[in-house]
Protein backbone atom coordinates (compact mmCIF):
# COMPACT_ATOMS: atom_id res chain seq x y z
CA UNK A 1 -41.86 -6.15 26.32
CA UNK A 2 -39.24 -4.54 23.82
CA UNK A 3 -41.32 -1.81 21.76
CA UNK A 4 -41.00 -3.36 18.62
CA UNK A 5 -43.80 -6.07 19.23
CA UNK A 6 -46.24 -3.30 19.82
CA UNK A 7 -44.98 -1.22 16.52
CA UNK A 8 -44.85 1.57 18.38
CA UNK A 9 -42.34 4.15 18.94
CA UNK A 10 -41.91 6.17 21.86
CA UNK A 11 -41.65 10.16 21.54
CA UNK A 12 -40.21 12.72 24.23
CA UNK A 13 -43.12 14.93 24.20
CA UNK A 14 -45.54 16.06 26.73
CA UNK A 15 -48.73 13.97 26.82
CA UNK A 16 -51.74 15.28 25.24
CA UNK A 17 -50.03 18.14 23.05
CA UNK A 18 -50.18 17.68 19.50
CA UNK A 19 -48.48 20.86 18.82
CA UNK A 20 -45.12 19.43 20.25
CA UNK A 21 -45.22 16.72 17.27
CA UNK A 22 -47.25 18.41 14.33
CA UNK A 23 -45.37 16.81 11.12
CA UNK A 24 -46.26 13.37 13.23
CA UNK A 25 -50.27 14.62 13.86
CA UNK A 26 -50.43 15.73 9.89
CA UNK A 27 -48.89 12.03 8.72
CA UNK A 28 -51.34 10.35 11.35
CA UNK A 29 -54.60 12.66 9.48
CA UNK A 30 -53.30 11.61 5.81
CA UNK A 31 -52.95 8.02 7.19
CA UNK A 32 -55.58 7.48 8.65
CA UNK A 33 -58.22 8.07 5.94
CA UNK A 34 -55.89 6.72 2.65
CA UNK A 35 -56.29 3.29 4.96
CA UNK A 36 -59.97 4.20 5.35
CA UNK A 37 -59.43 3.15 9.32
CA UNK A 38 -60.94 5.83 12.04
CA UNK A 39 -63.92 6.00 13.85
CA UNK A 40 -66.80 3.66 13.31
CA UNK A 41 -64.60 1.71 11.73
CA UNK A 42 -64.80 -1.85 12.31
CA UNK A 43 -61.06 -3.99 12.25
CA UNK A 44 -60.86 -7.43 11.94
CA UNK A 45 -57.43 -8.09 12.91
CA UNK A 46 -54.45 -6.09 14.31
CA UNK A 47 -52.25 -7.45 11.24
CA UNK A 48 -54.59 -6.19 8.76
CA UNK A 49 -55.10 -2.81 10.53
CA UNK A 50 -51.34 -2.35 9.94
CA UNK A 51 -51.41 -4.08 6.30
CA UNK A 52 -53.71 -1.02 5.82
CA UNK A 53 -51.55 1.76 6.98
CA UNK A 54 -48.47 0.06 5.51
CA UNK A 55 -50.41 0.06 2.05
CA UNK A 56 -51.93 3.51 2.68
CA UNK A 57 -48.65 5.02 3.47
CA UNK A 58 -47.18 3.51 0.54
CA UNK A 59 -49.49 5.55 -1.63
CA UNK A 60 -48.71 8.25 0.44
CA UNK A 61 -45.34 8.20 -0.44
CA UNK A 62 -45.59 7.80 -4.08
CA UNK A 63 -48.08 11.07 -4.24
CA UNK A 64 -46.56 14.18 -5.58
CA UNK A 65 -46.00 17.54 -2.85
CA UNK A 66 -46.46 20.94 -4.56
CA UNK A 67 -44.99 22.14 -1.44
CA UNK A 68 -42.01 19.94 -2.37
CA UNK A 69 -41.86 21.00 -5.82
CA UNK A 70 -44.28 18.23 -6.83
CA UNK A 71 -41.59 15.74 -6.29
CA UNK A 72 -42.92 12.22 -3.56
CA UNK A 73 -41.34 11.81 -0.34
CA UNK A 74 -39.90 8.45 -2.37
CA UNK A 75 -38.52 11.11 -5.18
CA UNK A 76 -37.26 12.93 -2.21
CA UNK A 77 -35.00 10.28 -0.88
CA UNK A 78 -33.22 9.79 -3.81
CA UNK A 79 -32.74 13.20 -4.50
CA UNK A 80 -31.93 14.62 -1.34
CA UNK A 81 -28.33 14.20 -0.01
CA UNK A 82 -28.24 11.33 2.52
CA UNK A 83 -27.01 11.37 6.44
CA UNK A 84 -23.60 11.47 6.02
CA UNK A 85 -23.60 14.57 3.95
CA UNK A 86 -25.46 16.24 6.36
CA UNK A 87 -23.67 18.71 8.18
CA UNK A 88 -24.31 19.54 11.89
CA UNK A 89 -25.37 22.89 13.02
CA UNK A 90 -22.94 23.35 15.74
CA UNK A 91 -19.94 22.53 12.68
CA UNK A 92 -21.33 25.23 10.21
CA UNK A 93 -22.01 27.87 13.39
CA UNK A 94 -18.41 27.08 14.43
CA UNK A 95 -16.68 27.67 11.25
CA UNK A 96 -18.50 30.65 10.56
CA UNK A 97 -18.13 32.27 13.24
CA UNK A 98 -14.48 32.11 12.79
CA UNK A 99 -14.50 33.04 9.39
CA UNK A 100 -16.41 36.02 10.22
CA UNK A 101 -13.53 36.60 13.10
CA UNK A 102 -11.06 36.62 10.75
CA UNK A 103 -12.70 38.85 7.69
CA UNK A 104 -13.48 41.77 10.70
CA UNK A 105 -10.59 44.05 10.65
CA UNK A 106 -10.26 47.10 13.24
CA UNK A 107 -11.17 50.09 11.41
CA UNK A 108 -14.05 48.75 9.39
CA UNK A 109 -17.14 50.96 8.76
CA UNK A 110 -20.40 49.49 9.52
CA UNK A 111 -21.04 48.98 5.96
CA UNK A 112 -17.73 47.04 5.23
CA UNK A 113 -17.93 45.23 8.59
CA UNK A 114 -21.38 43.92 7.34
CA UNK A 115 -19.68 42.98 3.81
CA UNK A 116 -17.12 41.55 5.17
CA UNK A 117 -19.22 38.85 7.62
CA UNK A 118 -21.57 37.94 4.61
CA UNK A 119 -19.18 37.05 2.66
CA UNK A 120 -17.51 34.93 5.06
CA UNK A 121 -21.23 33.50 5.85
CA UNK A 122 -21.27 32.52 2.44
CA UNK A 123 -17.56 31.31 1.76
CA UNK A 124 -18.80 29.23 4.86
CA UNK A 125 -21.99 27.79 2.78
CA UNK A 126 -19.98 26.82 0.16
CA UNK A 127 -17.03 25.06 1.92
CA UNK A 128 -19.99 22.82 3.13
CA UNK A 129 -21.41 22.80 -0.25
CA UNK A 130 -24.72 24.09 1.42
CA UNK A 131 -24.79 26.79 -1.70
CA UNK A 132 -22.76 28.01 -4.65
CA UNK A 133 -22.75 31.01 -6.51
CA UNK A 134 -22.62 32.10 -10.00
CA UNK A 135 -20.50 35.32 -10.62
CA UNK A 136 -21.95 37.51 -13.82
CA UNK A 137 -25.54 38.16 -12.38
CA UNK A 138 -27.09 34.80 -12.50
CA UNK A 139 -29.27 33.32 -9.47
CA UNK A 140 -27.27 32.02 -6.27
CA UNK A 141 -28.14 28.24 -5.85
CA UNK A 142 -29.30 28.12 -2.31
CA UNK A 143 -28.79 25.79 0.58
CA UNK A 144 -31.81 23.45 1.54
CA UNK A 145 -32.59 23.62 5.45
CA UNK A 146 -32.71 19.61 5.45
CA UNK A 147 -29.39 19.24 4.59
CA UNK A 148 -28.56 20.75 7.97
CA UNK A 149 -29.24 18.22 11.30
């Protein structure tokens, strides 16, 4: 039977290892108690085990993250720059690398060499629009890491 009818989702990890999925295991220990479902817990039907989670995870959503600048994960996706602005690791590594190749002239001390490939790693950040910096002093607006797939 197609997956779907069982709500469930397979993932690629090795059985019995938490550690391979630990964003997963922490959503499944907020769930799991906002829903007040775990053990000794009595359910009377599947459809209102998952009207549970779907209400617990609502609230989930809605609660503000100090570790994500007390913004929800709903705040979050609006904010955050969708898919197709994402750009793909192997894209940024490739273009950087060649802008590195061509700021590295023959000749260069270490210390210029080592200019010379930051600031092409960060011409490179903000061609993506991953960062952009303020001449005069002021703080350098930095990339976030989920922008990147």
């Amino acid at each position: 039977m197609p997956h779907e009818l069982h709500r469930h989702h397979h993932l690629g990890n090795r059985t019995h290892t938490p550690q391979d999925n630990a964003a997963t295991e922490r959503g499944i220990g907020e769930a799991k108690p906002e829903a007040e479902l775990g053990r000794g817990v009595a359910l009377g039907t599947p459809q209102e085990g998952v009207a549970a989670l779907q209400a617990a995870c609502g609230r989930l959503n809605a609660r503000p993250r100090p570790s994500r600048g007390d913004l929800s994960a709903d705040e979050l996706t609006r904010v955050l720059p969708s898919w197709e602005t994402r750009v793909a690791r192997s894209e940024f590594y490739g273009a950087a690398q060649a802008a590195i190749q061509r700021a590295v002239r023959e000749g260069m001390t270490k210390r210029q060499r080592r200019q010379a490939e930051r600031e092409a790693v960060f011409e490179t950040l903000e061609h993506f629009g991953l960062m952009s910096r303020v001449r005069g002093g002021e703080a350098l607006q930095a990339f976030r890491p989920e922008m990147i797939s």
